[in-house]
C-alpha atoms as a PDB file:
ATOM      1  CA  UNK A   1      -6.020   5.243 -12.867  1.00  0.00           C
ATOM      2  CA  UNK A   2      -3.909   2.290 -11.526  1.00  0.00           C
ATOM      3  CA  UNK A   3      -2.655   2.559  -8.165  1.00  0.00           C
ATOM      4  CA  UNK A   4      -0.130  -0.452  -6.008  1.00  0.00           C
ATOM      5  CA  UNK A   5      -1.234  -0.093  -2.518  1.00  0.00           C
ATOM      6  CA  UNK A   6       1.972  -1.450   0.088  1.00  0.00           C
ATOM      7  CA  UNK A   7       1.717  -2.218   3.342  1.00  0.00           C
ATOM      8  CA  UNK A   8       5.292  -2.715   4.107  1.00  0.00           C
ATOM      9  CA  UNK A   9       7.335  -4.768   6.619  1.00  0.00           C
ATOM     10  CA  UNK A  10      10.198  -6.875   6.546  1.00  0.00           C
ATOM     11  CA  UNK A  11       8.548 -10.390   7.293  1.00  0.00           C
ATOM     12  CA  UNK A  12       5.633  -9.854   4.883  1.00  0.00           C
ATOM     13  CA  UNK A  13       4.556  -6.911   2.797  1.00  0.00           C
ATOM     14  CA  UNK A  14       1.341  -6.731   1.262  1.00  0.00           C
ATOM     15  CA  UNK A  15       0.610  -5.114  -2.521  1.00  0.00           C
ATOM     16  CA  UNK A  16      -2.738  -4.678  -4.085  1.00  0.00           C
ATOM     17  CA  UNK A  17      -2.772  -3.271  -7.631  1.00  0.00           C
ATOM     18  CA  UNK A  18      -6.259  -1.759  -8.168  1.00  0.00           C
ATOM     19  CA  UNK A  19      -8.359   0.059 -11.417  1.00  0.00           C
ATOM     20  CA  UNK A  20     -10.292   2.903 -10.494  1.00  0.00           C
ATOM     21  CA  UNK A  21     -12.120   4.282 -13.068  1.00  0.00           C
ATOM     22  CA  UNK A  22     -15.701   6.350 -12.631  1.00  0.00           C
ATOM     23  CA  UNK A  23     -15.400   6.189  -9.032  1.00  0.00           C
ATOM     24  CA  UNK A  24     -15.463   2.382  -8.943  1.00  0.00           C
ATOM     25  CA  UNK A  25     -12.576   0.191  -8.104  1.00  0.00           C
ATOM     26  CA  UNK A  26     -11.058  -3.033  -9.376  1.00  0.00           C
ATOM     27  CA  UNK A  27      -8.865  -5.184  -7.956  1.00  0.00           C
ATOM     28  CA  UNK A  28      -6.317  -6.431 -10.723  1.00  0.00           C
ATOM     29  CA  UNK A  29      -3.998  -8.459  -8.358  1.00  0.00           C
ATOM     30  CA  UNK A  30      -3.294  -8.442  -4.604  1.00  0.00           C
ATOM     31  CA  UNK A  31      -0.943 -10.389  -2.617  1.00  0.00           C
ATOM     32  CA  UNK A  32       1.750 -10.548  -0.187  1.00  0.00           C
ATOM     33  CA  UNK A  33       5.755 -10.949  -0.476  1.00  0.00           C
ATOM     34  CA  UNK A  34       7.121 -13.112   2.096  1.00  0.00           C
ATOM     35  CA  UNK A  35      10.377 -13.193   3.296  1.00  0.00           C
ATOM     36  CA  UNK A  36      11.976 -16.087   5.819  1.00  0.00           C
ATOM     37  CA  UNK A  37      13.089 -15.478   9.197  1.00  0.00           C
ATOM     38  CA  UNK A  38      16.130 -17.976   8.720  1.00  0.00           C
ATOM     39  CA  UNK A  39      17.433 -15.691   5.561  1.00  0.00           C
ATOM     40  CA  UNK A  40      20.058 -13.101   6.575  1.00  0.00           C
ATOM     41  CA  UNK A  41      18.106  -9.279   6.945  1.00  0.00           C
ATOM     42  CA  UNK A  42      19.678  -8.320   3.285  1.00  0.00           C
ATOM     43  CA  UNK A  43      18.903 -11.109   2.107  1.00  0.00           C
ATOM     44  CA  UNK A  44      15.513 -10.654   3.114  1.00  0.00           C
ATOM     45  CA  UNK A  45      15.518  -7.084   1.706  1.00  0.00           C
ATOM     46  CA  UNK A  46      16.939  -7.898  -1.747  1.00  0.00           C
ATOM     47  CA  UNK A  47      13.570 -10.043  -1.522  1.00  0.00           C
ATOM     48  CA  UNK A  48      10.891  -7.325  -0.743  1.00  0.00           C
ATOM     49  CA  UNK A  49      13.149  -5.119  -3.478  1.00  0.00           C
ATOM     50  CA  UNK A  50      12.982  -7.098  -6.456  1.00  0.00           C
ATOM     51  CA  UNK A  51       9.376  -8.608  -5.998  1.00  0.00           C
ATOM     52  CA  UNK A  52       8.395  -5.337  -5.383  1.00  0.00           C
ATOM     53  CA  UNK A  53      10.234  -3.853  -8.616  1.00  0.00           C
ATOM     54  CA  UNK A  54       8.310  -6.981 -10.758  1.00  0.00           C
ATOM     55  CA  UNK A  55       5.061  -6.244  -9.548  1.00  0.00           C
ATOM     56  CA  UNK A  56       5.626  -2.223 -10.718  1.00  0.00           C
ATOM     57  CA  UNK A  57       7.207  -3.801 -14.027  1.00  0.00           C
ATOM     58  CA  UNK A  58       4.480  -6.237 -14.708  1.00  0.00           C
ATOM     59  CA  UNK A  59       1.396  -3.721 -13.869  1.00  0.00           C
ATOM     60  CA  UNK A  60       2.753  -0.411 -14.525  1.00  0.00           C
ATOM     61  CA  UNK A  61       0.701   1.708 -12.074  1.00  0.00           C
ATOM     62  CA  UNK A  62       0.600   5.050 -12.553  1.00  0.00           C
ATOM     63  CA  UNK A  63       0.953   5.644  -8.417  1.00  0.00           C
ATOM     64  CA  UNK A  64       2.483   4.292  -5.308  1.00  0.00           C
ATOM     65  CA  UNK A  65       0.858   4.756  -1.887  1.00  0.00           C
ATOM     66  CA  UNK A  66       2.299   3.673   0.956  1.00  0.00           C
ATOM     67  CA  UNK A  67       2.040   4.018   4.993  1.00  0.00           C
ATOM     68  CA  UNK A  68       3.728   6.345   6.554  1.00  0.00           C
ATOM     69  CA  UNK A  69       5.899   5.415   9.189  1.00  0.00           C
ATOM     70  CA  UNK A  70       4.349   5.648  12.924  1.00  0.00           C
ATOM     71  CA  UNK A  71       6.846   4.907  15.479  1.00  0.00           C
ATOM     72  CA  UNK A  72       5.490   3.087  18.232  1.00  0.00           C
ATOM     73  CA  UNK A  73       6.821   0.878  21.119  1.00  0.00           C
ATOM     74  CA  UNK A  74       9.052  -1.062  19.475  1.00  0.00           C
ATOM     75  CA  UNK A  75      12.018   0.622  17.996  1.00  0.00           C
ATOM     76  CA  UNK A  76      14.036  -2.515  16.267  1.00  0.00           C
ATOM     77  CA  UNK A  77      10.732  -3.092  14.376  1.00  0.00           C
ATOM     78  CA  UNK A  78      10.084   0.155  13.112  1.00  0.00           C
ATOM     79  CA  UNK A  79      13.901  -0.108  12.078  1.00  0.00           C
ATOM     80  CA  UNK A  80      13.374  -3.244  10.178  1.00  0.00           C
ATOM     81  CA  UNK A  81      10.165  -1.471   8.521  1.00  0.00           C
ATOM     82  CA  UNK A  82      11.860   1.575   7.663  1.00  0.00           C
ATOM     83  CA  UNK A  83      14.766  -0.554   6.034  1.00  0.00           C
ATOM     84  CA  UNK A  84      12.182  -2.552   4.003  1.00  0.00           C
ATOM     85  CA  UNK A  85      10.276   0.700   3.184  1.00  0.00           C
ATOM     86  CA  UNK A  86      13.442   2.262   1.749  1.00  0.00           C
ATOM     87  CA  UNK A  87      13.806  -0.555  -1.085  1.00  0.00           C
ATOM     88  CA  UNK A  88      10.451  -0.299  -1.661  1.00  0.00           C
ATOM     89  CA  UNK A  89      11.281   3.084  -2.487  1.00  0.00           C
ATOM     90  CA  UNK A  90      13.853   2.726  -4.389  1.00  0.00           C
ATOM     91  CA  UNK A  91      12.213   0.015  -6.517  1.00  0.00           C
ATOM     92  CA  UNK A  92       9.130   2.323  -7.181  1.00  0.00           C
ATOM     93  CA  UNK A  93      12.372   5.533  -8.029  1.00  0.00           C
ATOM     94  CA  UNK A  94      13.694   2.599 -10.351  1.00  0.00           C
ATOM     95  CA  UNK A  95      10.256   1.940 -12.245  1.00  0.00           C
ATOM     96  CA  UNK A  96       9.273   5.462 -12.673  1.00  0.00           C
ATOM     97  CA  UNK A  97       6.186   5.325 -10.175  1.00  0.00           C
ATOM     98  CA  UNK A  98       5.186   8.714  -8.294  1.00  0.00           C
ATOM     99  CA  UNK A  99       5.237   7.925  -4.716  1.00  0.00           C
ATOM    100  CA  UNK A 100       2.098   9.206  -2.456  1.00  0.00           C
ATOM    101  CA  UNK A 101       2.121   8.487   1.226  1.00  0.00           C
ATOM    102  CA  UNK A 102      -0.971   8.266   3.964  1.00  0.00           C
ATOM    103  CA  UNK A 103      -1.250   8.140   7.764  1.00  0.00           C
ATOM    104  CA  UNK A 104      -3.186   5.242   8.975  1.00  0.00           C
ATOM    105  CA  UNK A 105      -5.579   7.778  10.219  1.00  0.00           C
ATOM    106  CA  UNK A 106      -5.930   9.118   6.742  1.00  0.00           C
ATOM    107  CA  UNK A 107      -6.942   5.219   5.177  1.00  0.00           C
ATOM    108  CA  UNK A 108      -9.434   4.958   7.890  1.00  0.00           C
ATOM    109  CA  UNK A 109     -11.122   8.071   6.904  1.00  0.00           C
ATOM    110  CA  UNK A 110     -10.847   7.267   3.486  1.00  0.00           C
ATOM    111  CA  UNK A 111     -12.179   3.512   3.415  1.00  0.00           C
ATOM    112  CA  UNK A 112     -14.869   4.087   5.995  1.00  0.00           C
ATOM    113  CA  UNK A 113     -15.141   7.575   6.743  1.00  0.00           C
ATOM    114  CA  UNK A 114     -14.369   7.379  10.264  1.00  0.00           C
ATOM    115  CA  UNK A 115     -10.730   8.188  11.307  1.00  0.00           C
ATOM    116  CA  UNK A 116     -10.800   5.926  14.243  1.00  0.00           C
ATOM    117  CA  UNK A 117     -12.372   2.684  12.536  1.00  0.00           C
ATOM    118  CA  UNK A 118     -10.875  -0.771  13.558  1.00  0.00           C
ATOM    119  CA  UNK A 119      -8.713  -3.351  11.620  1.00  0.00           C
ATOM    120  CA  UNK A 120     -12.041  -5.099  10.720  1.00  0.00           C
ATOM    121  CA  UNK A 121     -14.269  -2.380   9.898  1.00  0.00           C
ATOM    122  CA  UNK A 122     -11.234  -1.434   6.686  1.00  0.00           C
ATOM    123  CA  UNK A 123     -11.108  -4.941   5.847  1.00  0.00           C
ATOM    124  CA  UNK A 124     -15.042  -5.274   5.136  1.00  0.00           C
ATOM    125  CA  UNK A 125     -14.860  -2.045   3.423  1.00  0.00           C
ATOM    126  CA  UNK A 126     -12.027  -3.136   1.506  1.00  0.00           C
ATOM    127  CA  UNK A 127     -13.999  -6.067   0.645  1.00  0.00           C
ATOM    128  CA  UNK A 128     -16.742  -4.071  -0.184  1.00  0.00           C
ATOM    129  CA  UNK A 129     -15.143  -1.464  -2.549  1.00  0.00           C
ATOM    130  CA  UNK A 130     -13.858  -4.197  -4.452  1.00  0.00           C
ATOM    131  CA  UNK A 131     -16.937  -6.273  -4.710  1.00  0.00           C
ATOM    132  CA  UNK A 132     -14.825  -9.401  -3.100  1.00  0.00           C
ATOM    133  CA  UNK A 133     -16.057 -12.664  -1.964  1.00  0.00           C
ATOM    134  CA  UNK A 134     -13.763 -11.978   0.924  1.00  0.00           C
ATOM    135  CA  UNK A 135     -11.465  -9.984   3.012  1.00  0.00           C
ATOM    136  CA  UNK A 136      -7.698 -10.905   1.545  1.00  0.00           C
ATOM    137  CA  UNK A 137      -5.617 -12.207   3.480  1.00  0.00           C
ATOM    138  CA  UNK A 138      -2.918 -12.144   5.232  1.00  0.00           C
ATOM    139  CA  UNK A 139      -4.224  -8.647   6.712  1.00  0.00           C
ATOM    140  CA  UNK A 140      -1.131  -7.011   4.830  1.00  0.00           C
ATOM    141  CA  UNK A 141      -2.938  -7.471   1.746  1.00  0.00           C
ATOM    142  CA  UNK A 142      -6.217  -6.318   2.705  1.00  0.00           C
ATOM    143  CA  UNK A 143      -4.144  -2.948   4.133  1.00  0.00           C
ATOM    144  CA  UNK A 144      -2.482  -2.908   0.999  1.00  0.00           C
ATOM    145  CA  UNK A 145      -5.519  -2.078  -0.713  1.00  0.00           C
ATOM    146  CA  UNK A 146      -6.959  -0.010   1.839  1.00  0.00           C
ATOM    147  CA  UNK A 147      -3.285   2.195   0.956  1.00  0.00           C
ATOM    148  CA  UNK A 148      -4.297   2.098  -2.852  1.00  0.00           C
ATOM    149  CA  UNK A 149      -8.138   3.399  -2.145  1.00  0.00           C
ATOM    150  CA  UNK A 150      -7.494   5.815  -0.136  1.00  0.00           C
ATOM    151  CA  UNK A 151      -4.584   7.139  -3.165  1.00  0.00           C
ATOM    152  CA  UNK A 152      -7.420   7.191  -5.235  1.00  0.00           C
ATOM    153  CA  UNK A 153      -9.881   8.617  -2.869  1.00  0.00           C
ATOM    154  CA  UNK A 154      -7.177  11.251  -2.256  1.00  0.00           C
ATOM    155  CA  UNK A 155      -6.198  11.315  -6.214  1.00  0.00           C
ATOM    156  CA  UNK A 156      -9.708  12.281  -7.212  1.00  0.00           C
ATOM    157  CA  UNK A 157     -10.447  15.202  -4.712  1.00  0.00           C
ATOM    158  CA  UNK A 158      -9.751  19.240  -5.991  1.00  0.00           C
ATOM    159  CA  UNK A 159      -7.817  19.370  -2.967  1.00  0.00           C
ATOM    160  CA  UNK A 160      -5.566  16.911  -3.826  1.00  0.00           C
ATOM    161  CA  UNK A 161      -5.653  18.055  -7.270  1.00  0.00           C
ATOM    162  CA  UNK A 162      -4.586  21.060  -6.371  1.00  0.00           C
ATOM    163  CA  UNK A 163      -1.846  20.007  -4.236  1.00  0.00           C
ATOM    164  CA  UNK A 164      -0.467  17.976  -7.330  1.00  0.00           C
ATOM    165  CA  UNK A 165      -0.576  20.946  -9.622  1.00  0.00           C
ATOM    166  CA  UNK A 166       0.757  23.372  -7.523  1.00  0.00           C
ATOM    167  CA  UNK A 167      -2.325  25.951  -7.765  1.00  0.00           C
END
C-alpha cells in the first residue's frame, strides 16, 4: 500500500509518500512545500494546491492521511491551516485519493505506542520505521510521515478494516 502523509500549514507543509508492504515501510519521497511570507495568502494557497496535486499525480498513493485540526490558542493560525488544509483536500478529491484523518494523539500511539510521546520521541521512531540515516527535516516532514504510518498502522488493523467495509 502507498500512503502521502501531510502535515499541513500555510508557511510550510510537509508530505512523505511511503511503501508499506509486509509490515515494513519505505520511504519513496518526503519533503516539504514552502510558501513565502511576501506572496499574497492565495497566492500562497494556489502553491500548497498544485504541489500538492503533483505529488498525488506523480506517486499515485492509494491513501491520504492527514491531521486533524486541533484548535488551540491562536485562532488566525488555525484559520490559515484550515484554509491550506481545504486545498489540500480538494487536490487529493481532484486526484482520486481516499482521504483518512488522525488526531495527533492517535500518531503518537501509533509511531511509539504511547499517546503522550514528545516531538522527538516520533521523529526517532519515524527515523526508525524507515530505516533513515536521519530524522527529516524541517519537522513537517518528519510529521508527515509519522501521518502516513500511523494510516498504515490504522489501514492494517481488523478494526479499521472493518470500519472501511462497513461490517
Amino acid at each position: 500500500m502507498r500512503i502521502l502523509g501531510i502535515d499541513p500549514g500555510y508557511a510550510t507543509v510537509g508530505y512523505g509518500v511511503v511503501d508499506i508492504q509486509g509490515g515494513r515501510y519505505h520511504s519513496v519521497e518526503h519533503g516539504a512545500i514552502v510558501t513565502r511570507p511576501e506572496d499574497d495568502f492565495p497566492r500562497r494557497l494556489e502553491i500548497i494546491f498544485d504541489a500538492a496535486y503533483s505529488v498525488m499525480q506523480k506517486y499515485r498513493p492509494q491513501a491520504l492521511s492527514l491531521e486533524k485540526l486541533f484548535f488551540a490558542n491562536n485562532k488566525t493560525t488555525a484559520i490559515g491551516v484550515a484554509e491550506a488544509r481545504g486545498v489540500i483536500l480538494l487536490a487529493a478529491r481532484k486526484a482520486g485519493v481516499p482521504v483518512y484523518e488522525y488526531t495527533p494523539m492517535q500518531v503518537k500511539q501509533a509511531v511509539t505506542g504511547y499517546g503522550g510521546a514528545q516531538k522527538p520521541q516520533v521523529q526517532e521512531m519515524v527515523r526508525r520505521l524507515l530505516c533513515l540515516q536521519s530524522v527529516p527535516k524541517p519537522d513537517d516532514t518528519a510529521d508527515a510521515l509519522a501521518m502516513a504510518i500511523t494510516h498504515g498502522q490504522a489501514a492494517g488493523s481488523a478494526l479499521r478494516r472493518s470500519f472501511l467495509t462497513g461490517r
